[in-house]
Protein backbone atom coordinates (compact mmCIF):
# COMPACT_ATOMS: atom_id res chain seq x y z
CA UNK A 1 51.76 131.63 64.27
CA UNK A 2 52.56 132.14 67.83
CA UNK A 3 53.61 135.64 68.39
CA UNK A 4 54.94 137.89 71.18
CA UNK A 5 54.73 141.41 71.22
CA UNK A 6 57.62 143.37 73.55
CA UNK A 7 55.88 147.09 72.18
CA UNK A 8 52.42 148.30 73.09
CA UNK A 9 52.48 149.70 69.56
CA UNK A 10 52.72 146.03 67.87
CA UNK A 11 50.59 144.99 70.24
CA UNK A 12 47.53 147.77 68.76
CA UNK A 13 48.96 146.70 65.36
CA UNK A 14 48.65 142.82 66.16
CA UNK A 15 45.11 143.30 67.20
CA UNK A 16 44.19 146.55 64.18
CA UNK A 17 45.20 143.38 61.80
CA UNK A 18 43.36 140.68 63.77
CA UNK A 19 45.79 138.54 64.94
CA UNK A 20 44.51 138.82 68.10
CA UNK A 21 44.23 134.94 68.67
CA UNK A 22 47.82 134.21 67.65
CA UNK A 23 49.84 136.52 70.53
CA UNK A 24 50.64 134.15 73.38
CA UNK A 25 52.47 137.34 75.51
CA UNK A 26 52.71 141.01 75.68
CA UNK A 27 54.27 143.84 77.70
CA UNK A 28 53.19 144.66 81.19
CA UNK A 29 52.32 148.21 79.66
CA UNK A 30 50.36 146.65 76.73
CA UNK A 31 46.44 147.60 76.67
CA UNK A 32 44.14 145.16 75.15
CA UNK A 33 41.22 146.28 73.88
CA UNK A 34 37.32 144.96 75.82
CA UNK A 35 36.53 141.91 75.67
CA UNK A 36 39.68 140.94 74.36
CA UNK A 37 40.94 137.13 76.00
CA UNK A 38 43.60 137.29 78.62
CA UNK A 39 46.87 137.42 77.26
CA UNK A 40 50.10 137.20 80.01
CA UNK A 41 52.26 139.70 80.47
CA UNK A 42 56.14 138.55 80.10
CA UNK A 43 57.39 141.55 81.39
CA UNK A 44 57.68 144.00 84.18
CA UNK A 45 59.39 147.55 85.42
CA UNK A 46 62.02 147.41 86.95
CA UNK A 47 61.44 150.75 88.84
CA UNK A 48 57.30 151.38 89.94
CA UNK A 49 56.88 153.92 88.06
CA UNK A 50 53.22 154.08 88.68
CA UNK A 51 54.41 155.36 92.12
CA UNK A 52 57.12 157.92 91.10
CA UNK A 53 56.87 161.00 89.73
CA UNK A 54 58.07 162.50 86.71
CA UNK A 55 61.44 164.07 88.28
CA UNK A 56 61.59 160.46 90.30
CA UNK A 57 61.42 158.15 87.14
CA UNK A 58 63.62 160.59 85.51
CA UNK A 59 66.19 160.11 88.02
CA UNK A 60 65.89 156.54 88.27
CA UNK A 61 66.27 156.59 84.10
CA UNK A 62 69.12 158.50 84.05
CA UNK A 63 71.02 156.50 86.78
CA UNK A 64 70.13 153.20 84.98
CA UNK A 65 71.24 154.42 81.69
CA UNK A 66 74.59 155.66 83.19
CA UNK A 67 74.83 152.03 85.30
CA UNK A 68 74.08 149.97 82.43
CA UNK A 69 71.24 148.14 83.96
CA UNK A 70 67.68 147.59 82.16
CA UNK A 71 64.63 149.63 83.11
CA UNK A 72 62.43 146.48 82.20
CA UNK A 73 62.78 143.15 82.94
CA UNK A 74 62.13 140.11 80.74
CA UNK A 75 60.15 136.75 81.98
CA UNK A 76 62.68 134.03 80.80
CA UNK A 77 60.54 131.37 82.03
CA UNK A 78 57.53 132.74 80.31
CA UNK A 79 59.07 133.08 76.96
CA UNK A 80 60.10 129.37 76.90
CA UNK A 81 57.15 128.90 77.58
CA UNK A 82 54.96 130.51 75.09
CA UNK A 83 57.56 129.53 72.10
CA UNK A 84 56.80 132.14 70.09
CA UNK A 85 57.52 131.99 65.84
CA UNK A 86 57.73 135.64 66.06
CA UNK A 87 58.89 138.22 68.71
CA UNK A 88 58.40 141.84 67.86
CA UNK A 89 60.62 144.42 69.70
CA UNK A 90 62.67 147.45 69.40
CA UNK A 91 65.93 149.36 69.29
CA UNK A 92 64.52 152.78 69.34
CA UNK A 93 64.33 153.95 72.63
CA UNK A 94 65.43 151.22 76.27
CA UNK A 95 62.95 154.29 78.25
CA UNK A 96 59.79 153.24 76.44
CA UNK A 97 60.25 149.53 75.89
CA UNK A 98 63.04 147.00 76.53
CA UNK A 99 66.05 146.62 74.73
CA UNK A 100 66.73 144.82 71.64
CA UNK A 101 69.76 143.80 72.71
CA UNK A 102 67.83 141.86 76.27
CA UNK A 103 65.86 139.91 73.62
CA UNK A 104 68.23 139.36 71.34
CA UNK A 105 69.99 137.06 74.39
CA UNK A 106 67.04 135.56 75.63
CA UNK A 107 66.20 134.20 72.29
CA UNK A 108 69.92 132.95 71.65
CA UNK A 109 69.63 131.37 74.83
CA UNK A 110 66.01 129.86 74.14
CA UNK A 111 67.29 128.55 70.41
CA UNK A 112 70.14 126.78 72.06
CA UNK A 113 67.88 124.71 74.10
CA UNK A 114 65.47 124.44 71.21
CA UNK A 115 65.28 122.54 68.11
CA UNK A 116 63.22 125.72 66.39
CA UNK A 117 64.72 128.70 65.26
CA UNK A 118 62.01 131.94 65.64
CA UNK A 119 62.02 135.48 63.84
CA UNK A 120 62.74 138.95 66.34
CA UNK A 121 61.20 141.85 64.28
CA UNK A 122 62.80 145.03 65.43
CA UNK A 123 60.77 148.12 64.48
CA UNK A 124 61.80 151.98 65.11
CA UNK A 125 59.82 154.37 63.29
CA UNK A 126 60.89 157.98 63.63
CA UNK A 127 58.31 159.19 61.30
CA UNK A 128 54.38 158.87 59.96
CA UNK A 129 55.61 157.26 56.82
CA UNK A 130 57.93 154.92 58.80
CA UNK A 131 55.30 154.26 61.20
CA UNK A 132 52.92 153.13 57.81
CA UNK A 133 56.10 151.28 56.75
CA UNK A 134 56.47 149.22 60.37
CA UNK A 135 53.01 148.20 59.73
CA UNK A 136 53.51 146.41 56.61
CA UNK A 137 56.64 145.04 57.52
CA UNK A 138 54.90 143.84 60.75
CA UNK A 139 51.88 142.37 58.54
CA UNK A 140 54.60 140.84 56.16
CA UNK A 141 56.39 138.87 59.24
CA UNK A 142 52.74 137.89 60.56
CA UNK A 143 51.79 136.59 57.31
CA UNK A 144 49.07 139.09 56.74
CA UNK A 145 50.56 141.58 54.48
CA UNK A 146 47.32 142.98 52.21
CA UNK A 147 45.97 143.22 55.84
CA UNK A 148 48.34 145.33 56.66
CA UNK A 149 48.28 147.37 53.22
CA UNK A 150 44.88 147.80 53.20
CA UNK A 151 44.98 149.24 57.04
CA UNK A 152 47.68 151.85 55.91
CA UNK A 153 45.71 152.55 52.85
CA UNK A 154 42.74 153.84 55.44
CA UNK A 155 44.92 155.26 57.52
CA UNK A 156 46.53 157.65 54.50
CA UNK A 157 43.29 158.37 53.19
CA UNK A 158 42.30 159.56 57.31
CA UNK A 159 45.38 161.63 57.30
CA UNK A 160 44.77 163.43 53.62
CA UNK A 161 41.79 164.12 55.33
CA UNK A 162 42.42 166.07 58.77
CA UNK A 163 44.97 167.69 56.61
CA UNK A 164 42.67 168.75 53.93
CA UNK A 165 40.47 170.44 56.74
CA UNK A 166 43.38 171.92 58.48
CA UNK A 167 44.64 173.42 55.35
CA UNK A 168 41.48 175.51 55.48
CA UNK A 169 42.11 177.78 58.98
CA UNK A 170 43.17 181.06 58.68
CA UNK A 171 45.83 180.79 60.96
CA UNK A 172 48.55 178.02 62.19
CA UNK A 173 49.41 178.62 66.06
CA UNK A 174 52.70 178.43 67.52
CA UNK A 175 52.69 175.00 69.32
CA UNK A 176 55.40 173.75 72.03
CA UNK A 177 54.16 170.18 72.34
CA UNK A 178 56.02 168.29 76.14
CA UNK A 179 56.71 164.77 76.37
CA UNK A 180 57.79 165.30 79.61
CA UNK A 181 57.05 168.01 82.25
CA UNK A 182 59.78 167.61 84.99
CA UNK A 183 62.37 168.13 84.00
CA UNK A 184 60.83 169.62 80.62
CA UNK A 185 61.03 168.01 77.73
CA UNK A 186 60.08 168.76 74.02
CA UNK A 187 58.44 166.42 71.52
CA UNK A 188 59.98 164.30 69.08
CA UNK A 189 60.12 162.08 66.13
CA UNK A 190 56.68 161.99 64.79
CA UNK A 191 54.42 164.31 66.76
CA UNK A 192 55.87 167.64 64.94
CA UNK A 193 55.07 166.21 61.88
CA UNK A 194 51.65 165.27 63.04
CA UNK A 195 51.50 168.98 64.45
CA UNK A 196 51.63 170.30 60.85
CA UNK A 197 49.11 167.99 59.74
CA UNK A 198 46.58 169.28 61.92
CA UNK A 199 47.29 173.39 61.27
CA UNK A 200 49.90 174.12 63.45
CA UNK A 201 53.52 174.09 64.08
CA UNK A 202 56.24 173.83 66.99
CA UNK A 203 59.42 174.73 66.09
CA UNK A 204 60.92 173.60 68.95
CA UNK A 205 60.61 169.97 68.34
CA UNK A 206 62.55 168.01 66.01
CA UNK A 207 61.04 166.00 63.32
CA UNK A 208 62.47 162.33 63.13
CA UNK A 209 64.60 162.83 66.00
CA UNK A 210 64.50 162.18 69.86
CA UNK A 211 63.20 164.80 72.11
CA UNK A 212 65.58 167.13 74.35
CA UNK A 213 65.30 168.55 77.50
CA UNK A 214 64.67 172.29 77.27
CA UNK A 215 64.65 174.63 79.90
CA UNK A 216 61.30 176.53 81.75
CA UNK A 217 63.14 179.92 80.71
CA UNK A 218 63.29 178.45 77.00
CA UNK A 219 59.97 178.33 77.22
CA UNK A 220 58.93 181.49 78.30
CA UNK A 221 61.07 182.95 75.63
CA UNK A 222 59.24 180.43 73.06
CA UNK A 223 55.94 181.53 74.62
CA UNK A 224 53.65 178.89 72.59
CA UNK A 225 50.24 180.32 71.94
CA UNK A 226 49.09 176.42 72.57
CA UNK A 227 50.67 174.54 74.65
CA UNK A 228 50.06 170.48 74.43
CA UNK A 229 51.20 168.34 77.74
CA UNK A 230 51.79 165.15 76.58
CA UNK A 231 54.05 162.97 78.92
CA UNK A 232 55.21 159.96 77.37
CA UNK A 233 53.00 156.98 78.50
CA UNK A 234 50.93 158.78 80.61
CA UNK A 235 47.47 158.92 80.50
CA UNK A 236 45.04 161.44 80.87
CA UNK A 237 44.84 161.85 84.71
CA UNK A 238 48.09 161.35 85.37
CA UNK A 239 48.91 164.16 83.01
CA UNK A 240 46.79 166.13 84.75
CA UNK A 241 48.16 165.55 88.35
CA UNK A 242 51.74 165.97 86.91
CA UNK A 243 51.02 169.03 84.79
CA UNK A 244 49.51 170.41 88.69
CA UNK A 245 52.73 172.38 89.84
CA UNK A 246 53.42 174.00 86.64
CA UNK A 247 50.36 176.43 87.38
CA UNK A 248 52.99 177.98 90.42
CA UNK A 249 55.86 178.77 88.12
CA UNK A 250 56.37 182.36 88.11
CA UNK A 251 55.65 183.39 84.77
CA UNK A 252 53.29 180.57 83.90
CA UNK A 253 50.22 182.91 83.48
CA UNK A 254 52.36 185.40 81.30
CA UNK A 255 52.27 182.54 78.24
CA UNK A 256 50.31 183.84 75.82
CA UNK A 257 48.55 179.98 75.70
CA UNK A 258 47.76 180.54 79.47
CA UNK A 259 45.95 183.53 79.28
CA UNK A 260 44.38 182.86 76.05
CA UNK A 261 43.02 179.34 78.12
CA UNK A 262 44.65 177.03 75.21
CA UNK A 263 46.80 174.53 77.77
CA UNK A 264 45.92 171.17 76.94
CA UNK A 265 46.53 167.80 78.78
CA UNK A 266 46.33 164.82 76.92
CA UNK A 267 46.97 160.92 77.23
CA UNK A 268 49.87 161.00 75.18
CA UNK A 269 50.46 156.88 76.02
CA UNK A 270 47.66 155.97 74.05
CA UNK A 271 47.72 158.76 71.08
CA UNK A 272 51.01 160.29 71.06
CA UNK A 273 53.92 158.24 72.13
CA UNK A 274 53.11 154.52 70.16
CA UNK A 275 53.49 154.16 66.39
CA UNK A 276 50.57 152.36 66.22
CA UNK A 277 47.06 152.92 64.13
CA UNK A 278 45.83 155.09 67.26
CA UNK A 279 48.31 157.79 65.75
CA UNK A 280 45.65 159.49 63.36
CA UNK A 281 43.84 159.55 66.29
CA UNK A 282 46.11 161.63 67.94
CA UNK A 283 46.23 164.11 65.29
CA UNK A 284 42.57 164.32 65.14
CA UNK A 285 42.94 165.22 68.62
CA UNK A 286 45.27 167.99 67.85
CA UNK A 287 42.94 169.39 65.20
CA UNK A 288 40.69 169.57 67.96
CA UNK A 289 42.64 171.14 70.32
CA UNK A 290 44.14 173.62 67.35
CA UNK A 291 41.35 174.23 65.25
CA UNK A 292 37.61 173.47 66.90
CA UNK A 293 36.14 175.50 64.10
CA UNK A 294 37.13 173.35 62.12
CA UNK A 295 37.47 170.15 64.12
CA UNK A 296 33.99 169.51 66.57
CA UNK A 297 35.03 167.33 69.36
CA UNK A 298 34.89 163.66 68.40
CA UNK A 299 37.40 162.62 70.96
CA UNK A 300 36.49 160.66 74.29
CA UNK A 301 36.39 162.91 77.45
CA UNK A 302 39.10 160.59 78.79
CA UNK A 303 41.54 161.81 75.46
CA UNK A 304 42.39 165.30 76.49
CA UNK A 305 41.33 168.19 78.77
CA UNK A 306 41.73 171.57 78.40
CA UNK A 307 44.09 172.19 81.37
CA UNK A 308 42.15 175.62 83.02
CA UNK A 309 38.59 173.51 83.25
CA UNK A 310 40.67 170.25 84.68
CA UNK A 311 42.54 172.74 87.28
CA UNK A 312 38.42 174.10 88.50
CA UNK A 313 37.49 170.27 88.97
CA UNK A 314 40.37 169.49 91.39
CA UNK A 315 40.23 172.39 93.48
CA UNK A 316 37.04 171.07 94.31
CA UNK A 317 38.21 167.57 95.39
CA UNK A 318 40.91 166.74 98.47
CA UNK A 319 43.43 169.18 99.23
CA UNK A 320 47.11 168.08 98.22
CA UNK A 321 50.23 168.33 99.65
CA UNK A 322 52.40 170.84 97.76
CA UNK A 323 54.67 169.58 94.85
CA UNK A 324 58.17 170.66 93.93
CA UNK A 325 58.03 173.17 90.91
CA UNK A 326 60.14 172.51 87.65
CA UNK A 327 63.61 173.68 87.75
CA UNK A 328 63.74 176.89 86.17
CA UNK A 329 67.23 176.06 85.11
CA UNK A 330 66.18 172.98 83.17
């Protein structure tokens, strides 16, 4: 089967079920694992983001969505190309991935020219158990499904796990979890849910549902005793960089997670934001980051940070320019 992935997600799931050797094409965003064989990219942004910053590619997100235009944009050429049996793409969310409805015409317009007729998979988890789900259904359309069952089957068994620990502190902190810092942005869909698993709990993010923006004074009131940066798609250091100007806000070091030194930046593209395998992961990280008495650090140094050590490293490199701080008014 010749298969093209449109998600980063698929693209972990593709290679977590070994089907690395049957995707022709993935997403410019996609991260294949060492070693693995060149694969080519069939899309790109439409915006350098890797140049913006997170008010910037806000702005330039909002303006598209109220234009109508795409914030990705699709390699016709390419796809004819590869002819894949099987394209794999979303209709969850046109800021993380593109649209369902872009692919949907591309592939109309490849069948017409085409004498084979090929299978889009659109997957949209909202949830850990719909994340397990997209898996099998994923492994079903591959033709790998007791691959697939068998990799949910460890991954349930991982999760009973970190919970079973979890379920063992003797407290569960008050958690404001940001998947996006400027303007600020709560956490959504899965990651409250994956919160809980690991002894905690936000109550400002919604379970199953897309995150909101929230305002800095929101916050404050909120006044998380962890907080967890986690900027959608970001990694690590660019978390870091981005989470910089919050440290001037004028009642940043009244949060009780500030002075208590529990601000944590993490790479929230790898673990947080894709419903892929790498999301028990992610909530090992969080027991980490919530519990070390419970959790010892497992995690790679480039996974998350605790913000206060990061902040002690930078001051000792170049001198920045000043940022803009967040907008108090949301």
């Amino acid at each position: 089967m010749r298969i093209c992935s449109l998600l980063p997600s698929a693209t972990d799931i593709l290679f977590a079920l070994g089907l690395d050797n049957d995707v022709v094409a993935v997403t410019h965003e996609c991260e294949l694992p060492p070693g693995a064989r060149p694969i080519p990219a069939i899309t790109r942004s439409a915006m350098g983001s890797d140049t913006l910053n997170s008010r910037e590619i806000d702005t330039h997100v909002t303006a598209a969505a109220h234009g109508g235009s795409s914030l990705y944009l699709l390699d016709h050429p390419m796809l004819e190309e590869c002819d894949p049996d099987l394209i794999i793409t979303q209709e969850l969310c046109e800021v993380c991935a593109i649209g369902y409805q872009q692919v949907a015409a591309a592939v109309r317009r490849l069948d017409d020219t085409s004498s084979s007729r090929r299978v889009v998979l659109s997957v949209e988890p909202q949830t850990l158990p719909e994340i397990l789900e997209a898996i099998v259904r994923i492994g079903e359309a591959a033709g790998v499904r007791d691959r697939a069952i068998r990799l949910v089957h460890d991954m349930r068994e991982r999760l009973d796990a970190i919970a079973d620990v979890a379920g063992r502190a003797a407290t569960h902190p008050r958690v404001l979890a940001m998947e996006w810092l400027d303007p600020p942005y709560t956490a959504g869909h899965w990651v409250p849910e994956m919160i809980q698993l690991a002894g905690g709990h936000d109550d400002l993010g919604r379970h199953g549902s897309f995150s909101y923006e929230i305002t800095w004074d929101a916050i404050a009131e909120y006044d998380p005793e962890v907080l967890v940066l986690m900027p959608c798609s970001f990694d690590l250091e660019r978390t870091l960089r981005e989470a910089e100007p919050l440290r001037r806000l004028p009642w940043w070091n009244r949060l009780t997670a500030v002075r208590r030194g529990r601000v944590y930046a993490a790479d929230g593209g790898r673990y947080f934001s894709r419903h892929s395998p790498r999301i028990v992961d992610g909530v090992e990280i969080l027991g980490e980051m919530l519990h070390p008495e419970l959790f010892p650090r497992r995690a790679a140094d480039s996974a998350w940070r605790r913000l206060d050590s990061a902040n002690r490293v930078r001051r000792r490199g170049p001198t920045r320019p000043p940022q803009r701080e967040g907008n108090a008014s949301g």
